[in-house]
Protein backbone atom coordinates (compact mmCIF):
# COMPACT_ATOMS: atom_id res chain seq x y z
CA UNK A 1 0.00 0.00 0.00
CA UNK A 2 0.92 3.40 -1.09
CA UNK A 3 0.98 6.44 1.91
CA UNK A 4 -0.05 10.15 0.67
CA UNK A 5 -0.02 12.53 2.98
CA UNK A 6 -2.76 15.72 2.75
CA UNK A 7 -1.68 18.75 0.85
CA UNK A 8 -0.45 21.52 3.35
CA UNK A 9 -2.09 23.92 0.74
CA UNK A 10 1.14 25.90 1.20
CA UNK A 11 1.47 26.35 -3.01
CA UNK A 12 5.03 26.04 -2.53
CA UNK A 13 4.73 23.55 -5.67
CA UNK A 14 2.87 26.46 -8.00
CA UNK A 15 6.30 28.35 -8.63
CA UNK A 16 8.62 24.70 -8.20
CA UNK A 17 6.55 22.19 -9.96
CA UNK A 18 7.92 20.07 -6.64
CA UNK A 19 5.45 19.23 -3.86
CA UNK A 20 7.49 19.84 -0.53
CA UNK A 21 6.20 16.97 1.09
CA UNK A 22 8.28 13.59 0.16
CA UNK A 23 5.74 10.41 0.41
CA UNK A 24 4.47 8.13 -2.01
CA UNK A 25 3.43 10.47 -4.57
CA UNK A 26 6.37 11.74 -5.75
CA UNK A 27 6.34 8.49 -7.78
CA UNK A 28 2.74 9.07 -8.47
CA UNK A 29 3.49 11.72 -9.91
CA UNK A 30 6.25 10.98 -12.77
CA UNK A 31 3.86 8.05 -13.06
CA UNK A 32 1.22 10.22 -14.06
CA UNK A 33 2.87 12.75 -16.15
CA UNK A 34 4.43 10.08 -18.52
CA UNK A 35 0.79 8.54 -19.10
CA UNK A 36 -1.59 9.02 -21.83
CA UNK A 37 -4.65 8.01 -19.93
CA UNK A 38 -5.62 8.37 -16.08
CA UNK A 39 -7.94 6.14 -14.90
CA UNK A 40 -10.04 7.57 -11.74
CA UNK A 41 -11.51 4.52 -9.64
CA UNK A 42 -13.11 5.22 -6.47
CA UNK A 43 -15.75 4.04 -4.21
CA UNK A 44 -18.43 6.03 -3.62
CA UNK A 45 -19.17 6.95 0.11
CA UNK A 46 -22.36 9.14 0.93
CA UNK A 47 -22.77 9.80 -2.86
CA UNK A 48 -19.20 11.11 -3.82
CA UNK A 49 -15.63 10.19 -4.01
CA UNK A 50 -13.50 8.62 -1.18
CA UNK A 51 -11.46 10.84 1.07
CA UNK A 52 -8.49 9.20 -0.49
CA UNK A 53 -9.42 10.04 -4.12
CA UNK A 54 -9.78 13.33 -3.10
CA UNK A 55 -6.53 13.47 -1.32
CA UNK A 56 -4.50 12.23 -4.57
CA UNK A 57 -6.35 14.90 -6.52
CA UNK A 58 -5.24 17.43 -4.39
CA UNK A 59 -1.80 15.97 -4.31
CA UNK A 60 -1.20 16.47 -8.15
CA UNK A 61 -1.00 20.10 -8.21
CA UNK A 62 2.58 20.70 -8.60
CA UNK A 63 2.62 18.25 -12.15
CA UNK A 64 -1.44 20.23 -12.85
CA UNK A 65 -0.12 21.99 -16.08
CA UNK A 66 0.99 18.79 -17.67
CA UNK A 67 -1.82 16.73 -17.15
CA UNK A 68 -4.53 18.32 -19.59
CA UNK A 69 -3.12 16.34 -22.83
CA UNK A 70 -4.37 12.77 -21.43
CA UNK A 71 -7.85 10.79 -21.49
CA UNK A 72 -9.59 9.95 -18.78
CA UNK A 73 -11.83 8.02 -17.41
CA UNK A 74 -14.06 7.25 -14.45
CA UNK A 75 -14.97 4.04 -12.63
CA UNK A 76 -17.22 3.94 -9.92
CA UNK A 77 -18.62 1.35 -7.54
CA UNK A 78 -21.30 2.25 -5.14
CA UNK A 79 -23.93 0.43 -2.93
CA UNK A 80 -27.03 2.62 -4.46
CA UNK A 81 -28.95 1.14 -7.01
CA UNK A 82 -29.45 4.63 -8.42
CA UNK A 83 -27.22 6.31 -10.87
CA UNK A 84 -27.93 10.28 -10.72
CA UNK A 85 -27.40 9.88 -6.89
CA UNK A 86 -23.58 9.35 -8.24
CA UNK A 87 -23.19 13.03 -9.45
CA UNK A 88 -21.61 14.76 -6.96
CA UNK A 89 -18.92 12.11 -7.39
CA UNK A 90 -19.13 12.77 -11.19
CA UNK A 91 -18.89 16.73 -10.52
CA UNK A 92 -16.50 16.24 -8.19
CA UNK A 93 -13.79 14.96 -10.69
CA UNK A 94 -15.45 17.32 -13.60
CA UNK A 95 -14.27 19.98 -11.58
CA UNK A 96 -10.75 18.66 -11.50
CA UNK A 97 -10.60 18.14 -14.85
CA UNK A 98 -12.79 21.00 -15.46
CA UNK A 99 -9.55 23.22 -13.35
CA UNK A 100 -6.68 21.53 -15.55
CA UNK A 101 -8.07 22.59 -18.75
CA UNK A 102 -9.74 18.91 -19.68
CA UNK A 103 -13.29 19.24 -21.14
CA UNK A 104 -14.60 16.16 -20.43
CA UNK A 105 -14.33 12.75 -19.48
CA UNK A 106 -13.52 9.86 -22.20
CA UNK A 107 -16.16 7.76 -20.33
CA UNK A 108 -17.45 6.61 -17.24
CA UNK A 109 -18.51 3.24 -15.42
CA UNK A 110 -20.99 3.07 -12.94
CA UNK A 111 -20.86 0.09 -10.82
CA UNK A 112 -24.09 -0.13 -8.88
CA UNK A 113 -25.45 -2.82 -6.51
CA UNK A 114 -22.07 -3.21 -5.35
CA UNK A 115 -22.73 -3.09 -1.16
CA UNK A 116 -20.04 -5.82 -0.24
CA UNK A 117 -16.91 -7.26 -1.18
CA UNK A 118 -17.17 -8.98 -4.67
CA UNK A 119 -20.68 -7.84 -5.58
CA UNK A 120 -18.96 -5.54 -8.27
CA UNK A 121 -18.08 -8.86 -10.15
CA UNK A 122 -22.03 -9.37 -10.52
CA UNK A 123 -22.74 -6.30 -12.62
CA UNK A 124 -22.04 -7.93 -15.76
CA UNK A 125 -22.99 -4.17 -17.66
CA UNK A 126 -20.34 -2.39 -15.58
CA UNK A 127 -18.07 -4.91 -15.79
CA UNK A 128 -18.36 -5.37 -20.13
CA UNK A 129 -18.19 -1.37 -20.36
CA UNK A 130 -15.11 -1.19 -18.83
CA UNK A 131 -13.46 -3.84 -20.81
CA UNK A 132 -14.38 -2.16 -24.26
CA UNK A 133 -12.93 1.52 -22.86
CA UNK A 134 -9.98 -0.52 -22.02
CA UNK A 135 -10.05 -2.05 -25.48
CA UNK A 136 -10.27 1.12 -26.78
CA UNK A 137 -7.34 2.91 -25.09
């Protein structure tokens, strides 16, 4: 397991491009700059995106300026059987990408029904739309 720490929001990185805390995402980050497509997976907890999501997000401001030339995409599991109770999760990654200079999303799974452990691997939709937009990348 990987350990990020929580942005000091000191924007000591703005004028470096070098976050001044040393953890995990340091290699995160040259990760994520040398890819053509991000994947964003989270679960979602009281309809949006896990504290830990959110925490990486914040963590990629220093490396924000070369990140709006990739695709992405979303993946979502969730207990609720109900889609459009997922879009504060959905706006909540918009606005990332919305912030870097992205337009939009390449696509987006919604994994519903997926309460416990394993019940993701029952949502056969889900499951088939996420293997084509990885067929497609």
């Amino acid at each position: 397991m990987r350990f990020i720490n929580y942005c000091k929001g000191c924007l000591g990185c703005v004028s470096s491009g070098e976050c001044v805390i040393h953890d995990d995402m340091s290699g995160i980050l040259e990760d994520v700059v040398d890819a053509d497509v991000i994947v964003f997976a989270s679960p979602i907890y009281f309809n949006t995106i896990s504290g830990q999501m959110k925490t990486m997000i914040d963590r990629l401001t220093p490396k924000a300026r070369q990140l709006n030339d990739k695709d992405y995409y979303f993946l979502f599991s969730a207990a609720s059987d109900n889609q459009k109770s997922l879009e504060p999760a959905v706006c909540e990654l918009r606005g990332f990408l919305n912030c870097i200079g992205v337009e939009s999303e390449k696509g987006i799974v919604f994994g519903l029904n997926a309460e416990s452990e394993g019940e993701i691997n029952h949502n056969e939709n889900a499951l088939n739309q996420a293997f084509e937009f990885g067929k497609n990348i």
